[in-house]
N, C-alpha and C. Protein backbone atom coordinates (compact mmCIF):
# COMPACT_ATOMS: atom_id res chain seq x y z
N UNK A 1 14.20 25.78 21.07
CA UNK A 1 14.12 25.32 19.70
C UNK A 1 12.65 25.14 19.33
N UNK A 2 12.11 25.60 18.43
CA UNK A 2 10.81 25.53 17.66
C UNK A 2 10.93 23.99 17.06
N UNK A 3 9.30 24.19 17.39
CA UNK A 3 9.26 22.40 16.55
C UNK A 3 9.12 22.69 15.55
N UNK A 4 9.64 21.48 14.81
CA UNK A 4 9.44 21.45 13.14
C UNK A 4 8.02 20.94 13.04
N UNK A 5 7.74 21.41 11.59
CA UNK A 5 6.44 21.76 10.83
C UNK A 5 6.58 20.05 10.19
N UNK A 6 5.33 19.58 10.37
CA UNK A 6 5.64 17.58 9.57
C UNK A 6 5.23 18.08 8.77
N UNK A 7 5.92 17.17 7.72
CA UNK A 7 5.63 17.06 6.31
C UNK A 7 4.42 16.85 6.00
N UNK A 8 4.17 17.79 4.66
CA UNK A 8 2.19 17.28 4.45
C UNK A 8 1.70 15.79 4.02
N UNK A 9 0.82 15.57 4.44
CA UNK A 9 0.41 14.13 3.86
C UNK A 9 0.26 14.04 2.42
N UNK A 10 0.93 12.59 1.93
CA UNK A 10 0.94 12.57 0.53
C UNK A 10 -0.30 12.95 -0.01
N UNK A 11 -0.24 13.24 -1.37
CA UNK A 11 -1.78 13.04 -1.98
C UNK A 11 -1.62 12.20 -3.41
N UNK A 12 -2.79 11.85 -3.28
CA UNK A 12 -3.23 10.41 -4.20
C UNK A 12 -4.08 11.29 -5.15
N UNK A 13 -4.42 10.95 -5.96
CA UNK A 13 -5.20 11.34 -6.92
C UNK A 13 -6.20 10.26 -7.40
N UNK A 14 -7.31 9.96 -7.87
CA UNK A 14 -8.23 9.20 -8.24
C UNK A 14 -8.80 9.76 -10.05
N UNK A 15 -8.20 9.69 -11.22
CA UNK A 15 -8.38 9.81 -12.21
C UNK A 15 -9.82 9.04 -12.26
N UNK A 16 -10.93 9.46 -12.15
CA UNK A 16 -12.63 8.54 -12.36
C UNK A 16 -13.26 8.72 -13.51
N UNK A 17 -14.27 7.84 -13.54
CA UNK A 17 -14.99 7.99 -15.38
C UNK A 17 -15.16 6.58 -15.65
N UNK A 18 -15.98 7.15 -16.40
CA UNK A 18 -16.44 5.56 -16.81
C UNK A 18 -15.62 5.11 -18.34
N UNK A 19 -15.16 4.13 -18.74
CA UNK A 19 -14.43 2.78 -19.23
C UNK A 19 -14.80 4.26 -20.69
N UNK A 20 -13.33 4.67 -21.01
CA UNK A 20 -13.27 5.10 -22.42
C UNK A 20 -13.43 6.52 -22.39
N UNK A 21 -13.36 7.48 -21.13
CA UNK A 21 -13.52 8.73 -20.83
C UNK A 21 -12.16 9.51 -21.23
N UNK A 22 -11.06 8.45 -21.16
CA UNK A 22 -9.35 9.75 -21.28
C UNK A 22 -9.06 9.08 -20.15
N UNK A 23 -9.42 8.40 -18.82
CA UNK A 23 -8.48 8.52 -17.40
C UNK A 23 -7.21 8.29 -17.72
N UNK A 24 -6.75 6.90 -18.67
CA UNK A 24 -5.55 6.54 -18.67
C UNK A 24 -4.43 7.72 -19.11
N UNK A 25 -4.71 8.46 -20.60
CA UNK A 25 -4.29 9.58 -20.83
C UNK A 25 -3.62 10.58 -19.82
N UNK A 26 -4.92 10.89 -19.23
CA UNK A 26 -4.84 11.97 -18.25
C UNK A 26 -3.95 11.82 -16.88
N UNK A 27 -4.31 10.54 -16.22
CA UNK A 27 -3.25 9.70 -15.52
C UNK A 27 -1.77 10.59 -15.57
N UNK A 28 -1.44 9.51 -17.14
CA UNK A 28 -0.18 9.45 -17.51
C UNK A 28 0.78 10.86 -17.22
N UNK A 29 -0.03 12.07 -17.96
CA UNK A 29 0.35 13.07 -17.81
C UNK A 29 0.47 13.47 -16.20
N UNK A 30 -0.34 13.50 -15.61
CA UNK A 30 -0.45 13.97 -14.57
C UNK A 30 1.00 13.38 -13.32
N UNK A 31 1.01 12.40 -14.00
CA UNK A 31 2.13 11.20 -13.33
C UNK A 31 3.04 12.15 -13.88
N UNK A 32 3.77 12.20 -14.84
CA UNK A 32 4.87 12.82 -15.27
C UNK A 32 5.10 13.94 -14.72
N UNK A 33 4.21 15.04 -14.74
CA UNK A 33 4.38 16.47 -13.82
C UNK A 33 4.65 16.45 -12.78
N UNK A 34 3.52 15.32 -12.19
CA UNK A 34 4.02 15.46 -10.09
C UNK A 34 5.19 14.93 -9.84
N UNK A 35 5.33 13.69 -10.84
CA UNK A 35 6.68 12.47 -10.38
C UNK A 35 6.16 11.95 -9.76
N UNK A 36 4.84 11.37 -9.83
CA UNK A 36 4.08 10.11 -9.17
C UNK A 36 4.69 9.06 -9.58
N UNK A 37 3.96 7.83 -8.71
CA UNK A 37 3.97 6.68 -9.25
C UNK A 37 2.03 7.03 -9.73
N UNK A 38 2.09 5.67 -10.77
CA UNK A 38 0.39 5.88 -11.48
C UNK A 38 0.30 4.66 -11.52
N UNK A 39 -0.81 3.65 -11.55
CA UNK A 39 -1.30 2.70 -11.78
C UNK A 39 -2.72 2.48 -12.17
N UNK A 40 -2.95 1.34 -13.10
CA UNK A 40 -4.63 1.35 -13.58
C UNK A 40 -5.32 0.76 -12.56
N UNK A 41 -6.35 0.65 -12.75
CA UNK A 41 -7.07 0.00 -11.47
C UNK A 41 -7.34 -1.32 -12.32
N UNK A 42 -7.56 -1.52 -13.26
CA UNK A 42 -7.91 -2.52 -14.18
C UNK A 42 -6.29 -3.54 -13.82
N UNK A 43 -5.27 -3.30 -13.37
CA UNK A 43 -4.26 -4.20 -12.90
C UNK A 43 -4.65 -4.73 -11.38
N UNK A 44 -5.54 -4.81 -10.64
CA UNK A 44 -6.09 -4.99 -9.52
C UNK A 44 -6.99 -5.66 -9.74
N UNK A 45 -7.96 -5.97 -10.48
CA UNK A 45 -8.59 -6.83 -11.03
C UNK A 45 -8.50 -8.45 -10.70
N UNK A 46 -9.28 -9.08 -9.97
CA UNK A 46 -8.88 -10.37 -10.00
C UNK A 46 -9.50 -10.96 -11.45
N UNK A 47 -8.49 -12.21 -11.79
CA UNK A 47 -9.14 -12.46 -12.93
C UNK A 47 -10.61 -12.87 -13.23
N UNK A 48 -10.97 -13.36 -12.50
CA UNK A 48 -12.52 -13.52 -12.40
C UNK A 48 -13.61 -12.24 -12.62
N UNK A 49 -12.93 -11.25 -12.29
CA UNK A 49 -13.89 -9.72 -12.99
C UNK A 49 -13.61 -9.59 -14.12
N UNK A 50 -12.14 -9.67 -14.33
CA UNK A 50 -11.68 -9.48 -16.00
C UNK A 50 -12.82 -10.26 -16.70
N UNK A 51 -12.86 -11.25 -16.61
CA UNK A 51 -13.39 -12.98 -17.50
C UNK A 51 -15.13 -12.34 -17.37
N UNK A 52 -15.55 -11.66 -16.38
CA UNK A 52 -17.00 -11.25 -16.06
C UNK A 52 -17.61 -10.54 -17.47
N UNK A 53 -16.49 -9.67 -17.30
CA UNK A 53 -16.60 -7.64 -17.96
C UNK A 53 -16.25 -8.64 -19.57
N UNK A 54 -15.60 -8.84 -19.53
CA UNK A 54 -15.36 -9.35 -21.30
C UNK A 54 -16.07 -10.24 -21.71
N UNK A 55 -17.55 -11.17 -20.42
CA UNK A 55 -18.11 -11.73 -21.29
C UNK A 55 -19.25 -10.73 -21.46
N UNK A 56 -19.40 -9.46 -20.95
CA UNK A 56 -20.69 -8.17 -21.13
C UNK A 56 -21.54 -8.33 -19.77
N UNK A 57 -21.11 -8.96 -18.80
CA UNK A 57 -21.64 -8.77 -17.68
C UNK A 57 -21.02 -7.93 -16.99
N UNK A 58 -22.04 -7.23 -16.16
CA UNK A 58 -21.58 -6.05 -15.33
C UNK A 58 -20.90 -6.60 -13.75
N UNK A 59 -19.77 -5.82 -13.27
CA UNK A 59 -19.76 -6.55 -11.99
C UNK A 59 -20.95 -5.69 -10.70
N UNK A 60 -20.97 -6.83 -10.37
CA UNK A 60 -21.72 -6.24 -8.52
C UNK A 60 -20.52 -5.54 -7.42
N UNK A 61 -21.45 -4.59 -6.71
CA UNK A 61 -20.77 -4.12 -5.67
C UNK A 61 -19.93 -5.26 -5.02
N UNK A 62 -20.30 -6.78 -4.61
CA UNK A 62 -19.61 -7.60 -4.33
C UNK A 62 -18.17 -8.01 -5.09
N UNK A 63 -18.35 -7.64 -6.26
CA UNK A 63 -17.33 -8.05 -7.31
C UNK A 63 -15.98 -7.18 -7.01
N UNK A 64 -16.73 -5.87 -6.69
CA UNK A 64 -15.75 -4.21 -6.73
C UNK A 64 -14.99 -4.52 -5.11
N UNK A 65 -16.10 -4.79 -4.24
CA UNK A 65 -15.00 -4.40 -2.64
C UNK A 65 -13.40 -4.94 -2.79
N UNK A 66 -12.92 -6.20 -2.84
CA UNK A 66 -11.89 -6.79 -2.97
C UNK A 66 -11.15 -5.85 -3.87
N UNK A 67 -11.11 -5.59 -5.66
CA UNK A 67 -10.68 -4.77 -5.71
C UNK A 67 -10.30 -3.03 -5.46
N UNK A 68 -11.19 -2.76 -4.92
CA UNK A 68 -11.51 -1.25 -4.84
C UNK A 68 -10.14 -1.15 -3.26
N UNK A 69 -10.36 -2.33 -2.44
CA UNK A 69 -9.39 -2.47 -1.12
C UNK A 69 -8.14 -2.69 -1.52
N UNK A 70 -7.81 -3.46 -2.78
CA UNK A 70 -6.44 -3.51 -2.78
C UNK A 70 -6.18 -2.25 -3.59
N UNK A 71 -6.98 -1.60 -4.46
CA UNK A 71 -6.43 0.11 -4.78
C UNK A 71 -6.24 0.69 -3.61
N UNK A 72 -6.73 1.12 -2.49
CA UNK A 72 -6.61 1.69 -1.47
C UNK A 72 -5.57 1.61 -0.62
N UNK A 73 -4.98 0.11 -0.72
CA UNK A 73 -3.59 -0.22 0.28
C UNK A 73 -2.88 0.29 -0.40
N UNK A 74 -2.40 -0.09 -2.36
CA UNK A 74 -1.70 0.55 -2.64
C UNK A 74 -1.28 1.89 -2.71
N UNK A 75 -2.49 3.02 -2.83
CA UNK A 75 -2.03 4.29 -2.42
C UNK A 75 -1.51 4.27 -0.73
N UNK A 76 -1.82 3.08 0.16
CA UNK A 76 -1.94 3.31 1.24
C UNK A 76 -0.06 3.20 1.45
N UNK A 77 -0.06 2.14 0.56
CA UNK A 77 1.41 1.59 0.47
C UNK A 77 2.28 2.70 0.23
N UNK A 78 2.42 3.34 -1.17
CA UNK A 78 2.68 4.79 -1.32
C UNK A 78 2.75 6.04 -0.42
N UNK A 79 1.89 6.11 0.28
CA UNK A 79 2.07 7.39 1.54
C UNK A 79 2.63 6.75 2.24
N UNK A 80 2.95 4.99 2.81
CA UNK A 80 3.70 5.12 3.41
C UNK A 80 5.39 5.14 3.95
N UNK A 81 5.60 4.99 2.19
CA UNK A 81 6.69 5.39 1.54
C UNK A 81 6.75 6.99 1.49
N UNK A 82 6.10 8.16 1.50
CA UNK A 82 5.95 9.05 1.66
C UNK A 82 6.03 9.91 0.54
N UNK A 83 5.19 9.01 -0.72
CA UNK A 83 5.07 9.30 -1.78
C UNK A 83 3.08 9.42 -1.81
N UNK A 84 2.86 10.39 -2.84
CA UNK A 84 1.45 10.42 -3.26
C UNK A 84 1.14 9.40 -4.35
N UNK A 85 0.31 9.66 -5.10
CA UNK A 85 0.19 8.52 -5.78
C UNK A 85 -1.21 9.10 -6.95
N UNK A 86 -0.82 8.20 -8.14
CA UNK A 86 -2.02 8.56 -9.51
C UNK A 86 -2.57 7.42 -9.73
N UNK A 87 -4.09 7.05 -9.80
CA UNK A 87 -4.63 5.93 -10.19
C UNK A 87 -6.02 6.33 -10.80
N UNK A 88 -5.87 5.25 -12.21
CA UNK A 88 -6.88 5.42 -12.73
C UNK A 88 -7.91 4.49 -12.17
N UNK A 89 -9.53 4.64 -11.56
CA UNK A 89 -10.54 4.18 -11.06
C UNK A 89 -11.96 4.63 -11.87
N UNK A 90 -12.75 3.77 -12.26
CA UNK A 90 -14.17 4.15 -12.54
C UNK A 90 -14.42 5.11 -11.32
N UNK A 91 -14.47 4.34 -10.33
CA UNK A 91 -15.11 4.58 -8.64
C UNK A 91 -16.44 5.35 -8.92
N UNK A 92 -17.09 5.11 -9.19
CA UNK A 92 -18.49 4.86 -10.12
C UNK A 92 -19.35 5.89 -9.13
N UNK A 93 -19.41 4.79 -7.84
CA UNK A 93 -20.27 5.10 -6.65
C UNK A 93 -19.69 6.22 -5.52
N UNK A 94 -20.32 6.74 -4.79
CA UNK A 94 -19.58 7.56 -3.89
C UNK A 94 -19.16 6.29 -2.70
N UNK A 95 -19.86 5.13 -2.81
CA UNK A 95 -19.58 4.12 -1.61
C UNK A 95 -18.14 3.90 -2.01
N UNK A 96 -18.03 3.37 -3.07
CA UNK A 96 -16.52 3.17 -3.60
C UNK A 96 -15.22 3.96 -3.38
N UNK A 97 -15.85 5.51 -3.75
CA UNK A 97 -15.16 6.52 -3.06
C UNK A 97 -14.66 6.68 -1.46
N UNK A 98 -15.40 6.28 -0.91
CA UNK A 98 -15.97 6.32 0.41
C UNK A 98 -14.03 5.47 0.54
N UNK A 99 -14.52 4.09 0.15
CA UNK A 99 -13.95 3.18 0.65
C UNK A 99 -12.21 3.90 0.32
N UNK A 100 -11.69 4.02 -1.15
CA UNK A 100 -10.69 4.77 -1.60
C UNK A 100 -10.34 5.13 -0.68
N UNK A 101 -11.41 6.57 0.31
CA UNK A 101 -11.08 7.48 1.19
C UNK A 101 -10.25 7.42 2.04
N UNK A 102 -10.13 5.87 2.54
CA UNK A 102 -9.40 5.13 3.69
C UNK A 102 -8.34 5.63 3.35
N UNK A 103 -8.10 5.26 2.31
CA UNK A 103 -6.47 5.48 2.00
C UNK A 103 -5.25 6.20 3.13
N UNK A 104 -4.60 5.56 3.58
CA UNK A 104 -3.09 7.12 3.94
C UNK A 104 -3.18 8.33 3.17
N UNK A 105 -2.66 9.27 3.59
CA UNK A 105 -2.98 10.71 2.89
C UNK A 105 -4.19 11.09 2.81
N UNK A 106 -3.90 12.06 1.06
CA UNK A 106 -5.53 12.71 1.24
C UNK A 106 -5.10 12.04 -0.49
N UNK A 107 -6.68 12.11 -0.12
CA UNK A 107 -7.48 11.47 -1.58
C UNK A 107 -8.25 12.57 -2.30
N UNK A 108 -7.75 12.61 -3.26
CA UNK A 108 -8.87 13.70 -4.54
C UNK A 108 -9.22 12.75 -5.51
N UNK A 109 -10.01 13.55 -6.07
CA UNK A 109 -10.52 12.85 -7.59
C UNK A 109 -10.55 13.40 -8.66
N UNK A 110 -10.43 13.30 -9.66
CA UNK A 110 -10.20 14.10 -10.93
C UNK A 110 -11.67 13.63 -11.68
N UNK A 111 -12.68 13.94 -11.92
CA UNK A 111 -13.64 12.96 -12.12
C UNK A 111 -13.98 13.38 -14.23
N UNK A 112 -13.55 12.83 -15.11
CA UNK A 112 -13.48 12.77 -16.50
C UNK A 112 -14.65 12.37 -17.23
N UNK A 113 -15.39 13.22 -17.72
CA UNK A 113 -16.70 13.51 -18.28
C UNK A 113 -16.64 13.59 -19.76
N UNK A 114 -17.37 12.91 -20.46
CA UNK A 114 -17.58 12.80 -22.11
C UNK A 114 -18.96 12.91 -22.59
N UNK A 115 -19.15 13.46 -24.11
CA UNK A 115 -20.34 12.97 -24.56
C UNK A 115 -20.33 11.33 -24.37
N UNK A 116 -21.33 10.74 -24.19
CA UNK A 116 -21.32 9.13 -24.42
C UNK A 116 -21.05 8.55 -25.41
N UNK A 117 -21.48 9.22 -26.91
CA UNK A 117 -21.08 9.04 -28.41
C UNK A 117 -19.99 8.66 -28.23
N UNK A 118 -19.10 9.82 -27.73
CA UNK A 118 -17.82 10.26 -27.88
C UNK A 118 -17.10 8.86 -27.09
N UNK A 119 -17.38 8.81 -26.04
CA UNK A 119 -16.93 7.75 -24.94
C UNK A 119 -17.38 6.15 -25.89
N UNK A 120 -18.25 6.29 -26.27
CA UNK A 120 -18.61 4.91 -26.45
C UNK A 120 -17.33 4.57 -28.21
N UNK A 121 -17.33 5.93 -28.99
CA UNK A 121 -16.67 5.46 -29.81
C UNK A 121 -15.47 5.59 -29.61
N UNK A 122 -14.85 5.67 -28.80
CA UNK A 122 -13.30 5.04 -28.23
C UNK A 122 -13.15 4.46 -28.00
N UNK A 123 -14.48 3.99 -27.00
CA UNK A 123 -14.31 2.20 -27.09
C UNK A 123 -14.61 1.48 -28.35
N UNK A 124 -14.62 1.72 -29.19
CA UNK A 124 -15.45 0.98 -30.34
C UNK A 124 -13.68 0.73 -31.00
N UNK A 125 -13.45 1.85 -30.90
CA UNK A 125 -11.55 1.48 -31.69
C UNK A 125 -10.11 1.51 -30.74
N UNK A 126 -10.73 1.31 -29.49
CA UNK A 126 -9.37 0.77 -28.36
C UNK A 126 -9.54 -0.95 -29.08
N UNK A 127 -8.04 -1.13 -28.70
CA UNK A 127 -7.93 -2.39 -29.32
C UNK A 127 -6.83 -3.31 -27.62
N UNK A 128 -7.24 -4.35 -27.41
CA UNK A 128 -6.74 -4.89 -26.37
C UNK A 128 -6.82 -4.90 -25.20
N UNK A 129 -8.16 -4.46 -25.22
CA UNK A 129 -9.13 -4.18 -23.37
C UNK A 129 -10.00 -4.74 -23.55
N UNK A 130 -10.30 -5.45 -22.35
CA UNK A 130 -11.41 -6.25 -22.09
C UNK A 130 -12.94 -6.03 -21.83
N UNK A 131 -12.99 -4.69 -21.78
CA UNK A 131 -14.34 -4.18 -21.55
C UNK A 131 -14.66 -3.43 -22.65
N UNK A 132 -16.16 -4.26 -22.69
CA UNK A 132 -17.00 -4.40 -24.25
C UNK A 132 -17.84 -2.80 -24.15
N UNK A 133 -18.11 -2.12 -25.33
CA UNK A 133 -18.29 -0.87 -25.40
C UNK A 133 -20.30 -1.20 -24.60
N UNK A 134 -20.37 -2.55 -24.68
CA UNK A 134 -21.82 -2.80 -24.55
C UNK A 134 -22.24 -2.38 -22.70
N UNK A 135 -21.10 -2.50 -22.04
CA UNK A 135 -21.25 -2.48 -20.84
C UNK A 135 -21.43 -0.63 -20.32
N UNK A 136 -21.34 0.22 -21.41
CA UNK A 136 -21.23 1.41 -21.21
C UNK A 136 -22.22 2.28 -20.87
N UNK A 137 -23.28 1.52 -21.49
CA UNK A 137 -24.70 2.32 -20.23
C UNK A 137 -24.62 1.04 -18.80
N UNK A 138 -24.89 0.56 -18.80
CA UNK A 138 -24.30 0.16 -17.32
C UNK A 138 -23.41 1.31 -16.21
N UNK A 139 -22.70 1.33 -16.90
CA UNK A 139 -21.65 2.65 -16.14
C UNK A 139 -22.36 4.09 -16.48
N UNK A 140 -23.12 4.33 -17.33
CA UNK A 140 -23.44 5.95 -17.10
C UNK A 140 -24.73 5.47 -16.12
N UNK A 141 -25.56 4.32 -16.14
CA UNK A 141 -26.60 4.12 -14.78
C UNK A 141 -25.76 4.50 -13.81
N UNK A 142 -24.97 3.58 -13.59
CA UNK A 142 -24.68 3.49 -12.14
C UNK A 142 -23.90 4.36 -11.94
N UNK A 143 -22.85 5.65 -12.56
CA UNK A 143 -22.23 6.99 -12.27
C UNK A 143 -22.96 7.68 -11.26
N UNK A 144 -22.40 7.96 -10.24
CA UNK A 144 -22.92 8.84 -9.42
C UNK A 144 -21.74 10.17 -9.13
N UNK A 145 -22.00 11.30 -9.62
CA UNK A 145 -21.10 12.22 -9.65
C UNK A 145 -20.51 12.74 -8.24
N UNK A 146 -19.84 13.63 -8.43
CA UNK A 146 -18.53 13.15 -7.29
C UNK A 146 -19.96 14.59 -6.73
N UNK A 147 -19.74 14.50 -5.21
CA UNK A 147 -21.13 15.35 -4.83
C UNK A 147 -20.66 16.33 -3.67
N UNK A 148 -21.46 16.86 -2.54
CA UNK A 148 -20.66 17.58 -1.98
C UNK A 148 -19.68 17.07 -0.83
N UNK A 149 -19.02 18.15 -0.34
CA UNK A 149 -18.37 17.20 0.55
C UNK A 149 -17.00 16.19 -0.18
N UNK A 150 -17.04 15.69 -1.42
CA UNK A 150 -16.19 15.23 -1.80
C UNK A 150 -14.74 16.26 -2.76
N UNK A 151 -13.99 15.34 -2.05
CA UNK A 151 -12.23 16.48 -2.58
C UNK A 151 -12.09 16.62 -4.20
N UNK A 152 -12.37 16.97 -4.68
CA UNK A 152 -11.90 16.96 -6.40
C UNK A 152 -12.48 17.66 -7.27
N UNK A 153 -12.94 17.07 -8.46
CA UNK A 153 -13.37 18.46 -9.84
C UNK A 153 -13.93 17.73 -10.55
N UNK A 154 -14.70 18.07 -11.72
CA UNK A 154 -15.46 17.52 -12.79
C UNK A 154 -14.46 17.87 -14.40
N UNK A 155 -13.90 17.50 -14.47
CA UNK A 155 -13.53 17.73 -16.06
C UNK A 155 -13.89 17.05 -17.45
N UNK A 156 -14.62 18.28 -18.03
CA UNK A 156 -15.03 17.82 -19.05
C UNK A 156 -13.35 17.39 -20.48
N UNK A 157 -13.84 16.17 -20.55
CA UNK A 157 -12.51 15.73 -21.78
C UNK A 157 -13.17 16.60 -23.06
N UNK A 158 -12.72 18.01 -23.41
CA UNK A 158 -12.76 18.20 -24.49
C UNK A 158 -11.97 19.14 -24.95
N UNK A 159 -10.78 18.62 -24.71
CA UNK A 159 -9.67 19.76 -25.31
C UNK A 159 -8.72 18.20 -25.09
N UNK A 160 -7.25 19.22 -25.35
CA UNK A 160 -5.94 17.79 -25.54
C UNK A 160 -5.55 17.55 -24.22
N UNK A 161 -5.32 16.28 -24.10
CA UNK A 161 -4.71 15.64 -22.86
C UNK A 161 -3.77 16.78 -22.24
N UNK A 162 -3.02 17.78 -22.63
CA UNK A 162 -2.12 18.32 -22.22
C UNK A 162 -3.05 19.75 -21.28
N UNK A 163 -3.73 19.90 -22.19
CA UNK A 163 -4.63 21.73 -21.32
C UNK A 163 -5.61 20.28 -20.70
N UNK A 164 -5.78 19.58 -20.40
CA UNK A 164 -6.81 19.09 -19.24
C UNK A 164 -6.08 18.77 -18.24
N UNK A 165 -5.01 18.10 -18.16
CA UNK A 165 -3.37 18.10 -17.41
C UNK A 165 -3.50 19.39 -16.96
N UNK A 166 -3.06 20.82 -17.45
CA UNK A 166 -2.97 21.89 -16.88
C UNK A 166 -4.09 22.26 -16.27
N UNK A 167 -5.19 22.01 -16.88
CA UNK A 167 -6.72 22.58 -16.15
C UNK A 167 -6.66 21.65 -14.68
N UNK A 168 -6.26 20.47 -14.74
CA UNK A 168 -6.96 19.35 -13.49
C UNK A 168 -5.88 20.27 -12.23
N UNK A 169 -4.49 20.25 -12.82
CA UNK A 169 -3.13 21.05 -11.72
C UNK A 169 -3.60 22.11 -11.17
N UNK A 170 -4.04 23.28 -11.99
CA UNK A 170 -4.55 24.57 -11.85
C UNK A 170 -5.47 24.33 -10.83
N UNK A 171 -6.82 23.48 -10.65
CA UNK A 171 -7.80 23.61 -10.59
C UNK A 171 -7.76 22.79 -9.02
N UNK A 172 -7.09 21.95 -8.83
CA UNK A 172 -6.24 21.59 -7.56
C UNK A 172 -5.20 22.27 -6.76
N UNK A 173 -4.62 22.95 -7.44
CA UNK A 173 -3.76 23.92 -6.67
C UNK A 173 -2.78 22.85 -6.83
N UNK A 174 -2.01 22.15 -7.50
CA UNK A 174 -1.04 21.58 -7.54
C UNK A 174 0.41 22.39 -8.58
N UNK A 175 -0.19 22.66 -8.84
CA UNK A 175 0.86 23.83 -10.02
C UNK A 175 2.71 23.23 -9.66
């Protein structure tokens, strides 16, 4: 008897960008096609970052580890249910990435690119998020693009949530 072939390791996805790029959008869709589960990263949040970011302070790498670890169990949680998993993350830094990486399975990134205009005036008319459009050069400083060596893609947001959905699938080989 031939051994059986194991099942492939889940994959997670990392929707990245900075605060007002499309991730949530893009997420969503992407969730619906695979039959993920999806979650924000902004629900990981202890309240004390929330209360930080909405008074226009930026958080510190100290602020991020705690949450950035409990994103990671939960995809971790997910593969080991033997499900992949969609989450929207800044994950700003490649350290952050780094950390994600832990995860069970394999980890990609979808990484969601805007003019800043463009980005900043979405935040200007999202209504019921806590992060102030002021904190938005903060995040294009500290963006560090996804580099080599790392699993994923650069997509520019400038077409409809639906052909960036098909471009991110295509462009992953997830079809």
């Amino acid at each position: 008897m031939a051994p059986s072939n194991p099942a492939p390791a889940p994959v997670h996805l990392v929707v990245m960008g900075v605060s007002g790029s499309g991730k949530t959008t893009l997420a969503a869709l992407l969730g619906q096609r695979l039959g993920c589960p999806v979650a924000e990263a902004d629900e990981f949040h202890p309240a004390a970052n929330i209360a930080k970011m909405a008074s226009g302070t930026p958080l510190t790498d100290e602020d991020r580890w705690p949450w950035l670890g409990a994103i990671r169990d939960w995809m971790t949680d997910n593969a080991a249910s033997g499900h992949g998993s969609i989450v929207t993350c800044s994950a700003l830094k490649r350290s952050y990435r780094d950390l994600l990486r832990e995860a069970s399975g394999v980890v990609r990134f979808v990484h969601v690119t805007g003019d800043p205009a463009l980005v900043a005036e979405r935040m200007r008319h999202r209504s019921g998020h806590f992060m102030p459009e002021t904190l938005l050069p903060s995040q294009l400083q500290t963006l560090e693009p996804l580099g080599s060596g790392e699993d994923g893609l650069t997509l520019a947001n400038d077409s409809t949530p639906e052909d960036l959905a098909d471009r991110a699938l295509a462009a992953l080989g997830l079809r």
